[in-house]
N, C-alpha and C. Protein backbone atom coordinates (compact mmCIF):
# COMPACT_ATOMS: atom_id res chain seq x y z
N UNK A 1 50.32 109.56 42.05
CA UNK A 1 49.35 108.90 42.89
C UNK A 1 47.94 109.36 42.54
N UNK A 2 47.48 110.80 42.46
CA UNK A 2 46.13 110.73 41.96
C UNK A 2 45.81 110.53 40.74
N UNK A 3 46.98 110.52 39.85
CA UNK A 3 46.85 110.34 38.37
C UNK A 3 45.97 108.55 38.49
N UNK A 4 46.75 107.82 39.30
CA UNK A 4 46.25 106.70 39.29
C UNK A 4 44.94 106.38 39.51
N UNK A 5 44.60 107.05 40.76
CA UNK A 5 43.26 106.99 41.79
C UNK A 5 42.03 107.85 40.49
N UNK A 6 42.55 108.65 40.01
CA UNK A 6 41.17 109.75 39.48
C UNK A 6 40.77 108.65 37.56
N UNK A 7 41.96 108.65 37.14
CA UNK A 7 41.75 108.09 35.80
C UNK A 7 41.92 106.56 36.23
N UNK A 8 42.28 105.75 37.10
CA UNK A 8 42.19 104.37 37.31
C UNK A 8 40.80 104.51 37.20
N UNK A 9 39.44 105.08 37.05
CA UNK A 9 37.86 104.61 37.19
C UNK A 9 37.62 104.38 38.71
N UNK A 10 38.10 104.57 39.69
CA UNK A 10 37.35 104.81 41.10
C UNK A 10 36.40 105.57 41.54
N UNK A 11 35.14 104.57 42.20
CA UNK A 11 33.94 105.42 41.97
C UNK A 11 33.40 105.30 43.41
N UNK A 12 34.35 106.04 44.30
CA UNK A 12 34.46 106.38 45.55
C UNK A 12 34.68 107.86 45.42
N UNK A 13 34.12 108.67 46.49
CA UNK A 13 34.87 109.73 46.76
C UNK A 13 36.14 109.62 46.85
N UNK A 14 37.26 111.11 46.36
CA UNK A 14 38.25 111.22 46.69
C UNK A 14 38.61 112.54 47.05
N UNK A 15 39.28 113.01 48.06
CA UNK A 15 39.22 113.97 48.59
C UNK A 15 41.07 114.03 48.91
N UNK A 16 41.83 115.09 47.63
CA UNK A 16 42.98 115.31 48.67
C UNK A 16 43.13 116.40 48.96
N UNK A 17 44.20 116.11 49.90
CA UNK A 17 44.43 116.79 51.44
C UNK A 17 45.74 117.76 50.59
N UNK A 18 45.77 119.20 50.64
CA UNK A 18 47.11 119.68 50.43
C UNK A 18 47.14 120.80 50.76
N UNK A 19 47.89 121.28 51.88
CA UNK A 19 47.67 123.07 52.84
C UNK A 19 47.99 124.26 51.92
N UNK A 20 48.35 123.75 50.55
CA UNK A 20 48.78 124.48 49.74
C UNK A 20 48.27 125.12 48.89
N UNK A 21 47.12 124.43 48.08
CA UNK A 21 46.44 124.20 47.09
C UNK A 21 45.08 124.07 47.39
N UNK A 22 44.18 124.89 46.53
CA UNK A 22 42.73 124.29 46.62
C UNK A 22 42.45 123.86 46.01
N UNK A 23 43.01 122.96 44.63
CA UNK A 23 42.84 122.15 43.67
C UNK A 23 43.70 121.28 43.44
N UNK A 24 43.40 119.90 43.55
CA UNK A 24 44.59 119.02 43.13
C UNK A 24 43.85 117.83 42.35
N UNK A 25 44.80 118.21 40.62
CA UNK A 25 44.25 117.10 39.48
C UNK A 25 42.92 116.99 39.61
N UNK A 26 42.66 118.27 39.60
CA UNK A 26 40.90 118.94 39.15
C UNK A 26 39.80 118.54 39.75
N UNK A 27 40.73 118.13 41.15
CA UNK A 27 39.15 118.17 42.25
C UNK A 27 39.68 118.87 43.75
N UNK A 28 38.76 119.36 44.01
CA UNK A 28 38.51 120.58 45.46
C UNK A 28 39.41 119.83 46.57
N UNK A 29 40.35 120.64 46.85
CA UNK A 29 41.63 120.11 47.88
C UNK A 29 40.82 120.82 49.68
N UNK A 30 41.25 120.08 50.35
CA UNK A 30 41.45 120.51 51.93
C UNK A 30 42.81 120.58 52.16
N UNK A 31 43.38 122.02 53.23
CA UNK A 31 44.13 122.17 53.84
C UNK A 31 44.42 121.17 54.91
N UNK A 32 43.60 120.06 55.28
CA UNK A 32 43.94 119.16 56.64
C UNK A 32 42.84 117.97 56.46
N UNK A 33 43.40 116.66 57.15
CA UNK A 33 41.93 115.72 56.77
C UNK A 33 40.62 116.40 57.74
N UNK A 34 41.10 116.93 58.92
CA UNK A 34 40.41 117.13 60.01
C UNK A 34 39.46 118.53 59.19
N UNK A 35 39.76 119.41 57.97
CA UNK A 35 38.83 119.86 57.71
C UNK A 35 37.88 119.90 56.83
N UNK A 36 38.08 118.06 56.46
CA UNK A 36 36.71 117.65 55.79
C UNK A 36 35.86 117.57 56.54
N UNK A 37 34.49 117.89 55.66
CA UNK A 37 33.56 117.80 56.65
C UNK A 37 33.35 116.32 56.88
N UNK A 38 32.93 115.26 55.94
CA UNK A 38 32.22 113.72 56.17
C UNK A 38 33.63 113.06 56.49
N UNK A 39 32.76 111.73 57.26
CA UNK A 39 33.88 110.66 57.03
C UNK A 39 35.03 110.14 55.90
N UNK A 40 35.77 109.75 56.06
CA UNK A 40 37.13 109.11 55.35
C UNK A 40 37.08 107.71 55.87
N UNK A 41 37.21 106.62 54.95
CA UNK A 41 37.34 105.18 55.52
C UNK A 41 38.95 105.05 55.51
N UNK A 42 39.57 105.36 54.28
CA UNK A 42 41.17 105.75 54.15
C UNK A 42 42.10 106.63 53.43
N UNK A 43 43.05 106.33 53.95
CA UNK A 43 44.00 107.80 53.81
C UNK A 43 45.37 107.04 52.82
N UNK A 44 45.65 108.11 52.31
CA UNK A 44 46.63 107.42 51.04
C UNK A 44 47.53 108.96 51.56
N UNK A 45 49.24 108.47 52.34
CA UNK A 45 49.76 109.37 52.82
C UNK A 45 51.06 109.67 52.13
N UNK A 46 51.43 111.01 51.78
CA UNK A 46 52.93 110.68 50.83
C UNK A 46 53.08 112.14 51.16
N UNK A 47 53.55 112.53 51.91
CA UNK A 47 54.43 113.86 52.62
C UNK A 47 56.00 113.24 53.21
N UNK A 48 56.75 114.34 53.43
CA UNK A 48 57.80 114.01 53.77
C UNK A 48 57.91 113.38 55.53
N UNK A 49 59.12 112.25 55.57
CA UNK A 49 59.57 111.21 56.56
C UNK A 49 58.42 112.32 58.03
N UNK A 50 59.26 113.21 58.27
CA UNK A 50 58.63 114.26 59.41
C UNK A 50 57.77 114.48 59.54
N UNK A 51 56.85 114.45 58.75
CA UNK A 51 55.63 114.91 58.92
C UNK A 51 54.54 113.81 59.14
N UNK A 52 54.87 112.52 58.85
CA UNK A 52 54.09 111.28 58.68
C UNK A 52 53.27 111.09 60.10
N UNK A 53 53.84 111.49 61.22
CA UNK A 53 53.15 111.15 62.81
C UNK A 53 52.24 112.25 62.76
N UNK A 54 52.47 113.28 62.51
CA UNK A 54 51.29 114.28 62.67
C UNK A 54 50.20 114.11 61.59
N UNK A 55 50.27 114.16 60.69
CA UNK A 55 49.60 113.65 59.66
C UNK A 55 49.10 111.85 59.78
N UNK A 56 49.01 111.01 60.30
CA UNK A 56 48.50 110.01 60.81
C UNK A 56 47.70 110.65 62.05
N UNK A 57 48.10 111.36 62.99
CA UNK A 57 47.57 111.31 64.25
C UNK A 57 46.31 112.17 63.78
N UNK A 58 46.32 112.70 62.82
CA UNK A 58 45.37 113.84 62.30
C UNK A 58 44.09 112.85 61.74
N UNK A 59 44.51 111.87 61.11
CA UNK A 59 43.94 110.52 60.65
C UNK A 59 43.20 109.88 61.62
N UNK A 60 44.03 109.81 62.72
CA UNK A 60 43.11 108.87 63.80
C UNK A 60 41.91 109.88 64.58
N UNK A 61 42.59 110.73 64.71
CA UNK A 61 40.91 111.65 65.21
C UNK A 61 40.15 111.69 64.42
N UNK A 62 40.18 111.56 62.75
CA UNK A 62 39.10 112.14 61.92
C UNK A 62 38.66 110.65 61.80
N UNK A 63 38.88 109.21 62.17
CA UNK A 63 38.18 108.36 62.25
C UNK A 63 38.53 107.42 61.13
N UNK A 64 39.62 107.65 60.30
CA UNK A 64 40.27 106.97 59.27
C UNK A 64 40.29 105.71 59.41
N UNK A 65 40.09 104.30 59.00
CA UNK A 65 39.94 102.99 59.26
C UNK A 65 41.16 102.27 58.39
N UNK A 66 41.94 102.78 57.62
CA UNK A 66 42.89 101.99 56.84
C UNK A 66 44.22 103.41 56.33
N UNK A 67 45.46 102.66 56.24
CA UNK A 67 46.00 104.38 55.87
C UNK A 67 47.10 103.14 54.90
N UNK A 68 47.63 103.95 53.65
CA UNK A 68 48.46 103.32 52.98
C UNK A 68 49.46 104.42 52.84
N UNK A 69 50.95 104.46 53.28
CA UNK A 69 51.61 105.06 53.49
C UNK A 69 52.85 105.28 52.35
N UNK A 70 52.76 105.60 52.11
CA UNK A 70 53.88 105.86 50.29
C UNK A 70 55.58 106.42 50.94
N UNK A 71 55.36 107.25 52.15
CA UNK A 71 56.36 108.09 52.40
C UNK A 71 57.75 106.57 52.44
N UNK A 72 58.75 107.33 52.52
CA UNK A 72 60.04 106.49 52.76
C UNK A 72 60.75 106.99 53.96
N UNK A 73 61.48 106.58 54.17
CA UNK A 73 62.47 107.31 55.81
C UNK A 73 62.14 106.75 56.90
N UNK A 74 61.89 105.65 57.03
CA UNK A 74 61.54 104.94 58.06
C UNK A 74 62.67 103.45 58.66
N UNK A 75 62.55 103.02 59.22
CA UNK A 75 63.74 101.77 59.51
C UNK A 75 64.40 101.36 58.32
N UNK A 76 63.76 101.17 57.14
CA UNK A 76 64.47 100.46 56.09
C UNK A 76 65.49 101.69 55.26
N UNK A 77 65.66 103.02 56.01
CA UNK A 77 67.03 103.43 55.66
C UNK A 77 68.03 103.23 56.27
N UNK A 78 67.82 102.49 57.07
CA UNK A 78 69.10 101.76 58.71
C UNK A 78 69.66 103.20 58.76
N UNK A 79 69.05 104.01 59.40
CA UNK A 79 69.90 105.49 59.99
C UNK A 79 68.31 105.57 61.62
N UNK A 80 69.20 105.80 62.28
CA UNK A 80 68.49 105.67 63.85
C UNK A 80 67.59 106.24 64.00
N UNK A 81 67.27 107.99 63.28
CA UNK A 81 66.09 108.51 63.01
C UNK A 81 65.04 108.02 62.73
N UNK A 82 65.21 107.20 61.49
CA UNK A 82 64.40 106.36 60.65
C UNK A 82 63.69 105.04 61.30
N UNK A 83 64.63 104.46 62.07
CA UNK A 83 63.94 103.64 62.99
C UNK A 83 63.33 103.94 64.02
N UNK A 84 63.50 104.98 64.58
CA UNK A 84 62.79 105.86 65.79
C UNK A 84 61.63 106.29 65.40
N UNK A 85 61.23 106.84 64.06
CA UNK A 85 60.11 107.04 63.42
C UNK A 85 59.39 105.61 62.98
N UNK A 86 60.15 104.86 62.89
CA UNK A 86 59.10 103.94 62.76
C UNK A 86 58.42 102.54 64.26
N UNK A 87 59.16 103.66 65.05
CA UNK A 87 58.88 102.95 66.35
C UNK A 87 57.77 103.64 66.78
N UNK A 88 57.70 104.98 66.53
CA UNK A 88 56.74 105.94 66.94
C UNK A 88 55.45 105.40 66.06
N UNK A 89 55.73 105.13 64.74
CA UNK A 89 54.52 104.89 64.01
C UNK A 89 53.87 103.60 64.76
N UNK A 90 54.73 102.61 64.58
CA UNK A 90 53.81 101.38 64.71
C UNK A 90 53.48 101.59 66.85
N UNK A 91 53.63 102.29 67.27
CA UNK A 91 52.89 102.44 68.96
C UNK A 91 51.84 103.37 68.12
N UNK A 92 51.12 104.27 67.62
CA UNK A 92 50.36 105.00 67.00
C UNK A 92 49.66 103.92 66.26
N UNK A 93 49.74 102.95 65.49
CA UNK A 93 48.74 102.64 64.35
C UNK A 93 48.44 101.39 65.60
N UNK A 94 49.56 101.01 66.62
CA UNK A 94 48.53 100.16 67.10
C UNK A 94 47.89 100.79 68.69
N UNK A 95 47.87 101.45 68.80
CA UNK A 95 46.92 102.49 69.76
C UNK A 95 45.84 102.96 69.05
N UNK A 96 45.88 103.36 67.73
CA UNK A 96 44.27 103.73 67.27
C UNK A 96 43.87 102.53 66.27
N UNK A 97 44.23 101.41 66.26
CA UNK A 97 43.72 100.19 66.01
C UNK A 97 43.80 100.30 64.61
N UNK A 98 44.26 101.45 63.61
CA UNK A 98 44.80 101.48 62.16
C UNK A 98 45.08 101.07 61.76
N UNK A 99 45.22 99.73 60.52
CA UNK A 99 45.77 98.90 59.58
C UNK A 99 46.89 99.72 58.87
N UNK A 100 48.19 99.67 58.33
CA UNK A 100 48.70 100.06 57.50
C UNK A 100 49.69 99.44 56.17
N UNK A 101 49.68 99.84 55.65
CA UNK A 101 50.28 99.01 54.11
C UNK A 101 51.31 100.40 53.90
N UNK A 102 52.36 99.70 54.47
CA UNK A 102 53.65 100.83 54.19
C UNK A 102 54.49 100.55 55.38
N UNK A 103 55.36 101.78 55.93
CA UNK A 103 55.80 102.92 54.90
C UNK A 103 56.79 101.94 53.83
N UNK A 104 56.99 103.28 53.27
CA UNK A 104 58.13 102.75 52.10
C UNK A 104 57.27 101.87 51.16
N UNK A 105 56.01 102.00 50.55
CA UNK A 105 55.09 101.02 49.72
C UNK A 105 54.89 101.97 48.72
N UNK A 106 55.07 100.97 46.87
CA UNK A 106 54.48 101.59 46.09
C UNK A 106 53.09 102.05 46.07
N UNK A 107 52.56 101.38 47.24
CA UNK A 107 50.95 101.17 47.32
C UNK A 107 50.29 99.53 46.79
N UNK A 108 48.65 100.17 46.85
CA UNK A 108 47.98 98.90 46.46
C UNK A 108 47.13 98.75 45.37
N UNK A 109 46.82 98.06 45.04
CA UNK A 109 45.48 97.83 43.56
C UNK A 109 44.51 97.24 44.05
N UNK A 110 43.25 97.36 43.88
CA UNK A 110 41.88 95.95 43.46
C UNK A 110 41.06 96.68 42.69
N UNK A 111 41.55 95.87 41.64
CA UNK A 111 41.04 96.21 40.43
C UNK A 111 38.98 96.12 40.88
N UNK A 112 38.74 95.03 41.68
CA UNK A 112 37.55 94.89 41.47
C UNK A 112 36.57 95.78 42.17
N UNK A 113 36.95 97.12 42.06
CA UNK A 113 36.65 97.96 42.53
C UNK A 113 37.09 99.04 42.04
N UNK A 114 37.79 99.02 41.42
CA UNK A 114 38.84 99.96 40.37
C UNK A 114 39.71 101.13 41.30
N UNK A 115 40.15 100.69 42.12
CA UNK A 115 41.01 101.14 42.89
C UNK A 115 42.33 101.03 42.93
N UNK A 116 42.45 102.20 42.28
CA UNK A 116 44.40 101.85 41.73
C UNK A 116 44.58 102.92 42.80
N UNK A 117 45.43 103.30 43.79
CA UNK A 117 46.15 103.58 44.90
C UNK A 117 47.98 103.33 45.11
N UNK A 118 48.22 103.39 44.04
CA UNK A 118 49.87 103.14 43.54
C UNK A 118 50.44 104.38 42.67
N UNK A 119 51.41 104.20 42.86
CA UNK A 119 52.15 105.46 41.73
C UNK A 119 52.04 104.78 40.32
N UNK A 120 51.49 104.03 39.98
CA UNK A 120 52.08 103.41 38.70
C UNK A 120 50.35 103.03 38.08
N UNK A 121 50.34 104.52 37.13
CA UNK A 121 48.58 104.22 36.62
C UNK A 121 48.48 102.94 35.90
N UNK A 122 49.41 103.02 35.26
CA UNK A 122 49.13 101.31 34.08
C UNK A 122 48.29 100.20 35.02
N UNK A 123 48.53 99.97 36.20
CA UNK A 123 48.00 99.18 36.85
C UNK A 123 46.54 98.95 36.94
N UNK A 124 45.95 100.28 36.89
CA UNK A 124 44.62 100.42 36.15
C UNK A 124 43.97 99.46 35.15
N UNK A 125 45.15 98.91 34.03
CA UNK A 125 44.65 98.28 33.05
C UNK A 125 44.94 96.87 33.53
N UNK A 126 45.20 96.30 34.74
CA UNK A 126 45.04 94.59 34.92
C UNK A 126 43.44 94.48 34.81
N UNK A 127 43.51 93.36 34.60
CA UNK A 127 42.10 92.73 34.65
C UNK A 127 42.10 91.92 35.18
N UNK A 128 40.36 92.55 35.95
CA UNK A 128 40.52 92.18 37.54
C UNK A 128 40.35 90.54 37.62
N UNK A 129 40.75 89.41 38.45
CA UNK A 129 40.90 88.19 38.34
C UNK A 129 40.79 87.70 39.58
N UNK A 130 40.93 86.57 40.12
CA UNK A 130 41.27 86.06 41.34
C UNK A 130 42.37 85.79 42.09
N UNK A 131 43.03 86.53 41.15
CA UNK A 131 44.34 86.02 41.94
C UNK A 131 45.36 87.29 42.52
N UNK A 132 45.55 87.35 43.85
CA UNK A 132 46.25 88.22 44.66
C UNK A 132 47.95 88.03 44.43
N UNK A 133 48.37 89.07 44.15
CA UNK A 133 49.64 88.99 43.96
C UNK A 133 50.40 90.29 45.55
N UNK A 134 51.26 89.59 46.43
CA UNK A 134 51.63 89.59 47.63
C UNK A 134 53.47 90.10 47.01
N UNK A 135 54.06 91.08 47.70
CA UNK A 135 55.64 90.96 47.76
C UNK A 135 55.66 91.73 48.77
N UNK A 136 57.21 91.25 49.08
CA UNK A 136 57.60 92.83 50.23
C UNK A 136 58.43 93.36 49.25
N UNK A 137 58.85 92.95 47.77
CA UNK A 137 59.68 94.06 47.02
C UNK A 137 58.47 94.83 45.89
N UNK A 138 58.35 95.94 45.63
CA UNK A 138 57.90 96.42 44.66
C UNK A 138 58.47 96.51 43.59
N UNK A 139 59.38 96.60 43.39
CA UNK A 139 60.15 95.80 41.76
C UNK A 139 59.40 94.50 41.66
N UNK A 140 59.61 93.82 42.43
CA UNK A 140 59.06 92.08 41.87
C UNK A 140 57.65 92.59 41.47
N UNK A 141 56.70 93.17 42.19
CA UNK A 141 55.54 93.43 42.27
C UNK A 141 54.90 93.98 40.97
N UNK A 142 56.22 94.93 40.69
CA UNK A 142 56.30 95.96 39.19
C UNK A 142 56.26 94.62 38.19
N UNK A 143 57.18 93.71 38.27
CA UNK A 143 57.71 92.72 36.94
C UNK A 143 57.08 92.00 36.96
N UNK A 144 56.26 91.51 37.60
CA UNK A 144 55.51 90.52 38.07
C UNK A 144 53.95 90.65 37.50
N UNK A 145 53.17 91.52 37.73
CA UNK A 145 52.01 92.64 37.40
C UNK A 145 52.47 93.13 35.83
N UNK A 146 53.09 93.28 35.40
CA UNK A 146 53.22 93.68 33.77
C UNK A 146 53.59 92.53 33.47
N UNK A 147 54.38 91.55 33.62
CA UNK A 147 54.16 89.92 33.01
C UNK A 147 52.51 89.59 32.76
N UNK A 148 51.70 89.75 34.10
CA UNK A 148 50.95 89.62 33.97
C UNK A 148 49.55 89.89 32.69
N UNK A 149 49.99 91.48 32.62
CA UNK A 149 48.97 92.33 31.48
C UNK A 149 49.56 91.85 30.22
N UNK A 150 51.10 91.52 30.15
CA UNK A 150 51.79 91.06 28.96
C UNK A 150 50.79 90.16 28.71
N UNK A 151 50.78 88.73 29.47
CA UNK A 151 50.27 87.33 29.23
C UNK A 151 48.79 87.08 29.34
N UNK A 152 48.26 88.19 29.53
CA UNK A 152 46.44 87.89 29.76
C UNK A 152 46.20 87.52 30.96
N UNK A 153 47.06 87.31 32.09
CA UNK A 153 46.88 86.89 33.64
C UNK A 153 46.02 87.61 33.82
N UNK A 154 45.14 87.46 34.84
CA UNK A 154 43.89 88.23 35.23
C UNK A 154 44.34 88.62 36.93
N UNK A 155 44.34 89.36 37.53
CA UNK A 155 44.90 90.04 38.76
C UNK A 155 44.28 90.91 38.80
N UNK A 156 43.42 89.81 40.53
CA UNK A 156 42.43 91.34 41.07
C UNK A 156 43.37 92.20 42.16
N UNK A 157 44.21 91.84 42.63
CA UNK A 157 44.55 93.18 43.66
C UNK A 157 46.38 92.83 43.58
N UNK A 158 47.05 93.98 44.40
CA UNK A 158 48.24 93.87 44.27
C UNK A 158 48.70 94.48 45.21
C-alpha cells in the first residue's frame, strides 16, 4: 500500500500511522492519527478485523472526511463476528457522516491526481482518461485495468 501511494507520484501529504515504527518506506511515522499534529482529509486503513472500530473512531475525532478500508473480516466472511463488526462499522461511519470504500477493498486509483491508494503499484502506470472503471469484484477490477494498460485504454480512476 505505500509502495503504491509514495512511488505512484502523489503530491499530497502522506503521513503513516504505525505504534511501532517511526519510519515507514522512508517517511516519519505517528504512533496514532490523533497524534498528528494538522488535519487529515483521509485515512487509508489496513490493521487487523479488531482493531478497525477503534482505529476509525480515532479517525472521526481527528476530523478525517473519507476512510478507504483494505482490512477483511467483516460480513463477507459469513461467520457472525464478522457481521457484527460490520454492523458496528456502518452505525459509526454513519454517525460521523464518513464515506467509506471497503472493508474488504483492494482500494482506489485517480490517476488524475496521481493517487494510487491500492495494493497493486502498476496501477500507477494507467493513463489518466475519462473513463471510471466501477466493480464490487477486485479480480474483475485487476483484469479489467491491465486489459486496459495492455490496449492503450486511458482510465482515470478505479
Amino acid at each position: 500500500m505505500m509502495k503504491s501511494l509514495v512511488e505512484g507520484g502523489y503530491g499530497g501529504r502522506i503521513v503513516p500511522v504505525n505504534p511501532g515504527r517511526r519510519e515507514v518506506a522512508g517517511l516519519a511515522s505517528v504512533p496514532s492519527v490523533l497524534e498528528h499534529p494538522g488535519s487529515l482529509d483521509a485515512a487509508i486503513i489496513v490493521v487487523p478485523a479488531g482493531r478497525v472500530e477503534r482505529v476509525f473512531e480515532e479517525c472521526a475525532e481527528k476530523g478525517v472526511r473519507g476512510i478507504v478500508l483494505i482490512t477483511a473480516g467483516f460480513k463477507e466472511i459469513e461467520d457472525p463476528e464478522g457481521a457484527l463488526r460490520q454492523e458496528r462499522l456502518v452505525a459509526l461511519a454513519e454517525r460521523s457522516r464518513i464515506p467509506v470504500v471497503g472493508p474488504n477493498t483492494f482500494g482506489m486509483v485517480n490517476r488524475h491526481v496521481n493517487l494510487n491508494a491500492s495494493f497493486t503499484p502498476e496501477f500507477s502506470l494507467l493513463e489518466p482518461g475519462g473513463i471510471s472503471l466501477v466493480s464490487q469484484s477486485g479480480g474483475i477490477s485487476h483484469l479489467l485495468a491491465f486489459m486496459a494498460m495492455e490496449q492503450g485504454v486511458r482510465i482515470g480512476k478505479v
